[in-house]
C-alpha atoms as a PDB file:
ATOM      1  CA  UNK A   1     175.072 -40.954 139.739  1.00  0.00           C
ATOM      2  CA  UNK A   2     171.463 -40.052 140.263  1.00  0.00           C
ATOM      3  CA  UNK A   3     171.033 -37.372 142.432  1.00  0.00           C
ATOM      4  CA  UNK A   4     168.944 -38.767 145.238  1.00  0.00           C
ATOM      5  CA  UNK A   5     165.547 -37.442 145.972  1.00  0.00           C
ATOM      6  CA  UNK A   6     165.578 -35.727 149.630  1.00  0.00           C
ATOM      7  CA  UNK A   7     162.381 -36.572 151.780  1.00  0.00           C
ATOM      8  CA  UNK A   8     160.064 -34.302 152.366  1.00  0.00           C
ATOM      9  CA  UNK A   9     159.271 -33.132 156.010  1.00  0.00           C
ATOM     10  CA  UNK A  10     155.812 -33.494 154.864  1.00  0.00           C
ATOM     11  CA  UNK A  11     156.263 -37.231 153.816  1.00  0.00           C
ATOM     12  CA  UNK A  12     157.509 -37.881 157.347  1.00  0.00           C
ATOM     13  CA  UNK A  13     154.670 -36.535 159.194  1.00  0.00           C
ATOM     14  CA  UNK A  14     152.413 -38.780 157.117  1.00  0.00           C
ATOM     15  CA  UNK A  15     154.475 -41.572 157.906  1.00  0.00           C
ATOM     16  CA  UNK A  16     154.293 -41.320 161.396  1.00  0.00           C
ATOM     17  CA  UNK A  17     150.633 -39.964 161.593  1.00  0.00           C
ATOM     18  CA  UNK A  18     149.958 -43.970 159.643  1.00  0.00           C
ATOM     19  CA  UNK A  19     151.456 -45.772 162.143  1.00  0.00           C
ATOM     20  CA  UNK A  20     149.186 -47.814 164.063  1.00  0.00           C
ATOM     21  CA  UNK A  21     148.341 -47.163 167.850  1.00  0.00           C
ATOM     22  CA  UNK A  22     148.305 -49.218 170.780  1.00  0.00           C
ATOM     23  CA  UNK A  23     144.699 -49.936 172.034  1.00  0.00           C
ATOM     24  CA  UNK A  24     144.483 -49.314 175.986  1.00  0.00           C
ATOM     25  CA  UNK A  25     140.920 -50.528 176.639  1.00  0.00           C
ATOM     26  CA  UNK A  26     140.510 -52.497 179.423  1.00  0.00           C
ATOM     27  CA  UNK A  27     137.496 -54.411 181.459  1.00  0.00           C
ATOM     28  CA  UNK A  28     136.667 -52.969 184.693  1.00  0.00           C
ATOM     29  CA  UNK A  29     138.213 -55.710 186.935  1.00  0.00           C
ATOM     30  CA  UNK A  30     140.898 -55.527 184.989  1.00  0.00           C
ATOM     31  CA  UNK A  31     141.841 -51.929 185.679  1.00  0.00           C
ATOM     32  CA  UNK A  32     141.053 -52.427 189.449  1.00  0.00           C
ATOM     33  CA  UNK A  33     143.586 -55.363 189.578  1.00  0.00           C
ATOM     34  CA  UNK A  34     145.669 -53.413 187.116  1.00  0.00           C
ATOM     35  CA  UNK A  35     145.678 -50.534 189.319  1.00  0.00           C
ATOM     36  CA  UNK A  36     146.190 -52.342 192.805  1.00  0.00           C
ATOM     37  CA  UNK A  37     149.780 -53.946 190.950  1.00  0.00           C
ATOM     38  CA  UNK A  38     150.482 -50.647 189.613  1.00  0.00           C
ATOM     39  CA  UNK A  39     150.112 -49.201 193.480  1.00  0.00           C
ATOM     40  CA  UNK A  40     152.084 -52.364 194.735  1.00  0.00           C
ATOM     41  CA  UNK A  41     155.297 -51.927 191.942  1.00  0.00           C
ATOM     42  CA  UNK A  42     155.325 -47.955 192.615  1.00  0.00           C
ATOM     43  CA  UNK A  43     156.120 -48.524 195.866  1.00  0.00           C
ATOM     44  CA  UNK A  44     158.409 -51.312 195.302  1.00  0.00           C
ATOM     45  CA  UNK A  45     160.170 -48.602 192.798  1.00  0.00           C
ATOM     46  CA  UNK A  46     160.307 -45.923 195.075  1.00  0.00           C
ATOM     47  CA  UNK A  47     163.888 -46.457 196.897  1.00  0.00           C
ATOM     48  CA  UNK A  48     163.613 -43.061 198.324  1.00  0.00           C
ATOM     49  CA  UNK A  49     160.082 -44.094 200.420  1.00  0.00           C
ATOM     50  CA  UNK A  50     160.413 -45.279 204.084  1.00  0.00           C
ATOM     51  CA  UNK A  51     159.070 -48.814 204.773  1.00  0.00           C
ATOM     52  CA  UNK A  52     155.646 -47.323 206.468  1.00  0.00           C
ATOM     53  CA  UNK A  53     154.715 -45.913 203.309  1.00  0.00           C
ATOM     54  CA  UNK A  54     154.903 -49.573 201.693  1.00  0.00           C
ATOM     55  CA  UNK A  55     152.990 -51.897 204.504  1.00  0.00           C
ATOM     56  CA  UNK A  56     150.517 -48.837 203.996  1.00  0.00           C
ATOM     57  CA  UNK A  57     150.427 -50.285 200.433  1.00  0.00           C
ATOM     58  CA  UNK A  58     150.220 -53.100 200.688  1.00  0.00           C
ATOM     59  CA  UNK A  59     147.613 -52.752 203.805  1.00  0.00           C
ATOM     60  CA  UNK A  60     145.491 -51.001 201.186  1.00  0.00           C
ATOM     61  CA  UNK A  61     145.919 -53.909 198.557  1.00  0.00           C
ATOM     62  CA  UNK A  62     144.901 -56.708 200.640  1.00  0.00           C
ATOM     63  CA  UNK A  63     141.699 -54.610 201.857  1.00  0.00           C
ATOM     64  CA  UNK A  64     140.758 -54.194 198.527  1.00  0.00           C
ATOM     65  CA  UNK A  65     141.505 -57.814 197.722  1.00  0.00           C
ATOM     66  CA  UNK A  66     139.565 -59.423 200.730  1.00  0.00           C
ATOM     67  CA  UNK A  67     136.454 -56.363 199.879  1.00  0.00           C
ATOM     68  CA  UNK A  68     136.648 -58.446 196.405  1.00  0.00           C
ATOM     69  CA  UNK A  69     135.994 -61.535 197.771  1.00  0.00           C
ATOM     70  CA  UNK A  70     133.895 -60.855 200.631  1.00  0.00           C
ATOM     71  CA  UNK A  71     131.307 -59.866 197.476  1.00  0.00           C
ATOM     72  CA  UNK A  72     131.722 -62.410 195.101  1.00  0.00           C
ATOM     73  CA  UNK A  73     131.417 -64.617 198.029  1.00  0.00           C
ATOM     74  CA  UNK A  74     127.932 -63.057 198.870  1.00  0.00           C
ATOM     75  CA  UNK A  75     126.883 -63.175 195.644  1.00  0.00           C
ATOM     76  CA  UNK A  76     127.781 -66.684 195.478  1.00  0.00           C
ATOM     77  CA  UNK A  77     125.927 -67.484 198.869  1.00  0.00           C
ATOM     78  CA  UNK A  78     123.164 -65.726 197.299  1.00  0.00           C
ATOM     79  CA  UNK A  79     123.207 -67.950 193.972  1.00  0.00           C
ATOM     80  CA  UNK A  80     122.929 -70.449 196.066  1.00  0.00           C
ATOM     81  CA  UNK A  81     119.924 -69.510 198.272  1.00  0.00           C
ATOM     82  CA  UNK A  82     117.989 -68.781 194.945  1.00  0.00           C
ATOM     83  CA  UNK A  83     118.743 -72.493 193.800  1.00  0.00           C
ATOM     84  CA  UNK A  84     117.757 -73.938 197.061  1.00  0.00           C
ATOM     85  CA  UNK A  85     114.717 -71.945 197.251  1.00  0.00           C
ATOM     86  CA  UNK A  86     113.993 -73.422 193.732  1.00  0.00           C
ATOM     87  CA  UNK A  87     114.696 -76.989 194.388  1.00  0.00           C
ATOM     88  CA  UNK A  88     112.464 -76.914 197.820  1.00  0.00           C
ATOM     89  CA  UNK A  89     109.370 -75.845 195.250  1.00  0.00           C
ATOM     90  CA  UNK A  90     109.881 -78.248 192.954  1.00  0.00           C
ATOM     91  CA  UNK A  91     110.184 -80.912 195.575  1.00  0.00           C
ATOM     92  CA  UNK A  92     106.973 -79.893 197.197  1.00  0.00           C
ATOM     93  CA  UNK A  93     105.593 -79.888 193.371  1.00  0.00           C
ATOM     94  CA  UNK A  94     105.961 -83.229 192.733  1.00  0.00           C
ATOM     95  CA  UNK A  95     105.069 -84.098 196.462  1.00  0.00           C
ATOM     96  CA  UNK A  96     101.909 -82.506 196.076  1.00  0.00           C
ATOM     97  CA  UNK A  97     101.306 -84.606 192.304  1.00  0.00           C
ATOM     98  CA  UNK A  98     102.443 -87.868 193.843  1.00  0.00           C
ATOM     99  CA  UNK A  99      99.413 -87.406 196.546  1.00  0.00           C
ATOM    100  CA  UNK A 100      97.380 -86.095 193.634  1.00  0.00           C
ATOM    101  CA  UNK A 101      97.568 -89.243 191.600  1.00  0.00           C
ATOM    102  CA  UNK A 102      97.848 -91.673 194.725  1.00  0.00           C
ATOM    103  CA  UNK A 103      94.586 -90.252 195.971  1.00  0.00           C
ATOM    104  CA  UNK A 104      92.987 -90.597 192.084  1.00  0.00           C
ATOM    105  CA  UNK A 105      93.890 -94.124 191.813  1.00  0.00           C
ATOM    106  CA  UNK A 106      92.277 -94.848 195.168  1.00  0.00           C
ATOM    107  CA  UNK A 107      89.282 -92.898 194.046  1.00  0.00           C
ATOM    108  CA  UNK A 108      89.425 -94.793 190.948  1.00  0.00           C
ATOM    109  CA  UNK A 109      90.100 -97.866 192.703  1.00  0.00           C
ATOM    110  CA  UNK A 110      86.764 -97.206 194.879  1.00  0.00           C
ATOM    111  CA  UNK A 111      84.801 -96.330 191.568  1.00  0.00           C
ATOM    112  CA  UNK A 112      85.699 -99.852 190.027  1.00  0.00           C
ATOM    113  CA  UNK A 113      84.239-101.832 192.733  1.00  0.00           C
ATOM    114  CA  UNK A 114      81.408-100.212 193.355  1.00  0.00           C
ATOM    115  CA  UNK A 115      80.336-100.607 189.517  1.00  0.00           C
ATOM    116  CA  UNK A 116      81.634-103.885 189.705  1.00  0.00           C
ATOM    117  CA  UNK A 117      79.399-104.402 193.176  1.00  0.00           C
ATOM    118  CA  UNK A 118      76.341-102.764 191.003  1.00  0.00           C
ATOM    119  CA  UNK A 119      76.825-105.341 187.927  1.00  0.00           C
ATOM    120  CA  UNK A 120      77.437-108.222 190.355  1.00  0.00           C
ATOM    121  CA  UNK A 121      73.996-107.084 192.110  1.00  0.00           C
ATOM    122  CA  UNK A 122      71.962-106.899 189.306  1.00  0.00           C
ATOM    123  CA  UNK A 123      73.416-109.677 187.470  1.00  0.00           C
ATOM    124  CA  UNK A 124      72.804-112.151 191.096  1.00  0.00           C
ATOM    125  CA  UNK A 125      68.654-109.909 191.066  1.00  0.00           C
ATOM    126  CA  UNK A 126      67.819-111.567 187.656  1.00  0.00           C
ATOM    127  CA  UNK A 127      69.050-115.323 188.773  1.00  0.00           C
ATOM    128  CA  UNK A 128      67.312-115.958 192.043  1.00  0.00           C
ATOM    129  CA  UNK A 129      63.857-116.365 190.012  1.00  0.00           C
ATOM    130  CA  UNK A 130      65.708-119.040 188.112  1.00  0.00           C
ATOM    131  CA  UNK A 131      66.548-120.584 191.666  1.00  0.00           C
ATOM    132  CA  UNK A 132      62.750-120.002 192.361  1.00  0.00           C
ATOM    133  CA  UNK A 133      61.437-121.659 190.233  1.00  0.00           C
ATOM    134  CA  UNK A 134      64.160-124.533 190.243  1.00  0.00           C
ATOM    135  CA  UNK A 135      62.666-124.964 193.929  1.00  0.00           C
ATOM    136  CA  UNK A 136      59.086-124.862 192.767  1.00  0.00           C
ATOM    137  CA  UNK A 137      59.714-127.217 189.970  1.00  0.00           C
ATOM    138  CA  UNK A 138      61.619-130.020 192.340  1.00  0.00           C
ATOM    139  CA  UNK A 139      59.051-129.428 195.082  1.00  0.00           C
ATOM    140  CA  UNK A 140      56.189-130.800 192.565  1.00  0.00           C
ATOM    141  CA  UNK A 141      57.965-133.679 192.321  1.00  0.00           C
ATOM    142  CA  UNK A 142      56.319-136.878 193.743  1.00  0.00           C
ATOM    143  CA  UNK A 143      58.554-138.796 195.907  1.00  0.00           C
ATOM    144  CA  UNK A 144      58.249-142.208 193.531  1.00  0.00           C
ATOM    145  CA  UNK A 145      59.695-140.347 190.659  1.00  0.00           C
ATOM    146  CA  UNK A 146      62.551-138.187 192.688  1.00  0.00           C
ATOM    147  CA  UNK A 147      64.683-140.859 191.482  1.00  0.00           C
ATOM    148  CA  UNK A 148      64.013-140.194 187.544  1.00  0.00           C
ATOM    149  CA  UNK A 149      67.422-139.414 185.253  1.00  0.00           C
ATOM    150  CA  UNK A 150      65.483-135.976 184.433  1.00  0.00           C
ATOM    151  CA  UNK A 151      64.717-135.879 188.029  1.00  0.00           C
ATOM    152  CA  UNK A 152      68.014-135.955 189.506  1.00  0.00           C
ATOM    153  CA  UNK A 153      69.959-133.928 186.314  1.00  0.00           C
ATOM    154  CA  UNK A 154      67.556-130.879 187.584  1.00  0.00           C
ATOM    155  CA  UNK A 155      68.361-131.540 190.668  1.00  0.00           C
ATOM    156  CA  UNK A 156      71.989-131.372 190.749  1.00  0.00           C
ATOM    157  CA  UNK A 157      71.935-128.420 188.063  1.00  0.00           C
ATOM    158  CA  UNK A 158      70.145-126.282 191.115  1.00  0.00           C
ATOM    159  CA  UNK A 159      73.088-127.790 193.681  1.00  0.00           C
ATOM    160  CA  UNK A 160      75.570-126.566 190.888  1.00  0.00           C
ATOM    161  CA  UNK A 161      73.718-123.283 190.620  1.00  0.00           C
ATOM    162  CA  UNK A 162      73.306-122.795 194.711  1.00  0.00           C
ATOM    163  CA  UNK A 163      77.177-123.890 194.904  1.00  0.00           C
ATOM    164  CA  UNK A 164      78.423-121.402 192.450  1.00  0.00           C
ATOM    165  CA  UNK A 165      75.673-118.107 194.073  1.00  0.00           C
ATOM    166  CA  UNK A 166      77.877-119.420 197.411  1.00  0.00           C
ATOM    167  CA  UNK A 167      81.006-118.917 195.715  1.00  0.00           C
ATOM    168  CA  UNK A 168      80.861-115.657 194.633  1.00  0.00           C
ATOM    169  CA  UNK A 169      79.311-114.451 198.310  1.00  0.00           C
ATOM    170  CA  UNK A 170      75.524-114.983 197.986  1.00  0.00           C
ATOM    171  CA  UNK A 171      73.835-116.470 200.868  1.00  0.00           C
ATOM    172  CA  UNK A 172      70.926-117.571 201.444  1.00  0.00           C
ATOM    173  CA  UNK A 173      68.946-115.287 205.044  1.00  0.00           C
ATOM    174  CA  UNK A 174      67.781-117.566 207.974  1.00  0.00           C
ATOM    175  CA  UNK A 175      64.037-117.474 208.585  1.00  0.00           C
ATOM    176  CA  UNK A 176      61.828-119.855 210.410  1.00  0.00           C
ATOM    177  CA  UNK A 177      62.405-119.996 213.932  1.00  0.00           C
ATOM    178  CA  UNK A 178      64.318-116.738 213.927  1.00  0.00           C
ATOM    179  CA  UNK A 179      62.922-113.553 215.166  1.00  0.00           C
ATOM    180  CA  UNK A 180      61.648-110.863 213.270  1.00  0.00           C
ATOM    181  CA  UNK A 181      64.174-108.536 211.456  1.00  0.00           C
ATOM    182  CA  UNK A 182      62.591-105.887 209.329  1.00  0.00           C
ATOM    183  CA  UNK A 183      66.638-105.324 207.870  1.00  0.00           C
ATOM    184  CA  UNK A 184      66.175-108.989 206.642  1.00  0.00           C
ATOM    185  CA  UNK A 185      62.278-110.084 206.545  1.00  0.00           C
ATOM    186  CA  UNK A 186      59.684-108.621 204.769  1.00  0.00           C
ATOM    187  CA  UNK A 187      56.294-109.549 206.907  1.00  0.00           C
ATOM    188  CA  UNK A 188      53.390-109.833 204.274  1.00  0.00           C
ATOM    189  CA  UNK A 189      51.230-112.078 207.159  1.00  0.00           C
ATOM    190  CA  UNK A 190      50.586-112.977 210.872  1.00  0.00           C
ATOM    191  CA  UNK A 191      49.901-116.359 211.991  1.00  0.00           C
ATOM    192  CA  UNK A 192      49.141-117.635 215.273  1.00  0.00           C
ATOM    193  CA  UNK A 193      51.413-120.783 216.402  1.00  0.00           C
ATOM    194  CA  UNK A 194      51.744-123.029 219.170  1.00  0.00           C
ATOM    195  CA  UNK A 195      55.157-123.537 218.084  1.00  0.00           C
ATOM    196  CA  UNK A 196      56.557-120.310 218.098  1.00  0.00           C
ATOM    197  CA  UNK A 197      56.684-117.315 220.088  1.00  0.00           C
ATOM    198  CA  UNK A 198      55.254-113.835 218.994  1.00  0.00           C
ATOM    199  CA  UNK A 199      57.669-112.208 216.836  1.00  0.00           C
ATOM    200  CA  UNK A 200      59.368-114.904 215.588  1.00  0.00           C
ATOM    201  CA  UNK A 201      59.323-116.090 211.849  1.00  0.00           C
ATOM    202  CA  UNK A 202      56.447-119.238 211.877  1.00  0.00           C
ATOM    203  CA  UNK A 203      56.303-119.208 207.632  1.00  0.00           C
ATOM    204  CA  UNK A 204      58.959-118.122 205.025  1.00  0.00           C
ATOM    205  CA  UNK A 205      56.755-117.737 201.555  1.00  0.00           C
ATOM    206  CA  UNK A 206      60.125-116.413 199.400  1.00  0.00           C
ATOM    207  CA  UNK A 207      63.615-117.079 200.168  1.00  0.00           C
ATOM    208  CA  UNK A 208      66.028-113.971 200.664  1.00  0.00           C
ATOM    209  CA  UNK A 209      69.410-113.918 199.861  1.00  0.00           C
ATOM    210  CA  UNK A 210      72.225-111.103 200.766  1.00  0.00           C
ATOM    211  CA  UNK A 211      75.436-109.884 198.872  1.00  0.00           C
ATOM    212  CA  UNK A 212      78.483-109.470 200.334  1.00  0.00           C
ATOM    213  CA  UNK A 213      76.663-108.483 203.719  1.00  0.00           C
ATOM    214  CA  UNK A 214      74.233-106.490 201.719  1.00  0.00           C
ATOM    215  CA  UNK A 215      70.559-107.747 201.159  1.00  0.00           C
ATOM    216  CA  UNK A 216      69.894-108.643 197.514  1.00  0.00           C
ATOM    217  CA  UNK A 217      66.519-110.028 198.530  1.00  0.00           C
ATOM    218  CA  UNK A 218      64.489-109.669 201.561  1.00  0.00           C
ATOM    219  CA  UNK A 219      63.021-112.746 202.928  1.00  0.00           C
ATOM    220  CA  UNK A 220      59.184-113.109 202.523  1.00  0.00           C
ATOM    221  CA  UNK A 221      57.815-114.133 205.961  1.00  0.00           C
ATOM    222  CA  UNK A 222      54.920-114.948 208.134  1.00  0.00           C
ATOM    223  CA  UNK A 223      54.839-113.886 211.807  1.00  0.00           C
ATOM    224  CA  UNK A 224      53.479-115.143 214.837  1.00  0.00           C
ATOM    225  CA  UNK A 225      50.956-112.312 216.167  1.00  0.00           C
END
């Protein structure tokens, strides 16, 4: 038989130096919790220790226990007073752009009619000397030949033209027999007249027309002195 090789004490220290070791790391919750069970099961061990000893334990446990939750509770609370905080400014944000823009689109609103109001204006200026003339045309007229196709076509082109001026608010401003408004009449003469009183409107030269309540045209007028 072979003689068998002994082991060398040196072989055996190597051995066990190579052995792997236990890692005891721990988070530090974990060794707080850890150490409150440890305190609770070395008590429970102890059969020597008197019963005050353990409700002294176990006292000391539940402290630490409710301390633990008292501040995770606050921090909690405090979580949520930082997210409250945050959702009352972005509420007032978009409070604050909702009147933005509501105000802008009655701004803008405001800006459309007025340039609409200025187009409508001008647009209404540059007919009335068509109606003019229309008037001064008919007015030539003699009264044999009012009756002639051409006659009457002209004719009910201006009632067409008057009805559609009505239509889109343009009215025609009362005159004779009323009295004087500078807002309205523009006075070019004075006239004396058995007929009317002084200050009131004897002769209207130029028909004026308003707008919507505006005056497009003031009347041109003769006044009794």
């Amino acid at each position: 038989m072979a003689e068998q090789k002994k082991q060398k004490p040196e072989d055996i220290s190597e051995t066990e130096e190579m052995e792997p070791a236990e890692s005891a790391e721990e988070t530090e919750e974990e060794t707080e919790e850890s150490a409150a069970e440890t305190s609770e099961d070395g008590e429970d061990s102890e059969g020597g220790e008197d019963s005050g000893e353990g409700s002294a334990g176990e006292d000391g446990a539940k402290s630490w226990n409710e301390r633990r939750a008292s501040k995770k509770q606050a921090r909690q609370n405090k979580k949520e007073e930082a997210f409250k905080e945050q959702i009352a400014q972005l509420e007032d944000r978009v409070k604050r752009q909702m009147a933005e823009f509501e105000n802008f689109r009655k701004r803008t609103e405001r800006e459309k009619q007025a340039m609409f109001e200025t187009g409508a204006r001008s647009v209404i200026e540059k007919m009335l000397p068509v109606v003019d003339n229309f008037e001064r045309g008919l007015a030539t007229v003699p009264e044999e030949n009012k009756e002639d196709p051409f006659v009457d076509g002209m004719n009910r082109v201006y009632r067409q033209l008057l009805t559609e001026l009505d239509n889109i608010g343009v009215k025609q401003i009362e005159a004779v027999g009323q009295e004087f408004d500078p807002n309205l009449h523009n006075a070019v003469m004075q006239v004396t007249s058995e007929e009317y009183e002084s200050g009131i409107v004897a002769q209207e030269l130029q028909k004026g027309y308003t707008y919507r309540d505006s005056v497009v045209r003031h009347s041109m007028v003769a006044v009794v002195e």
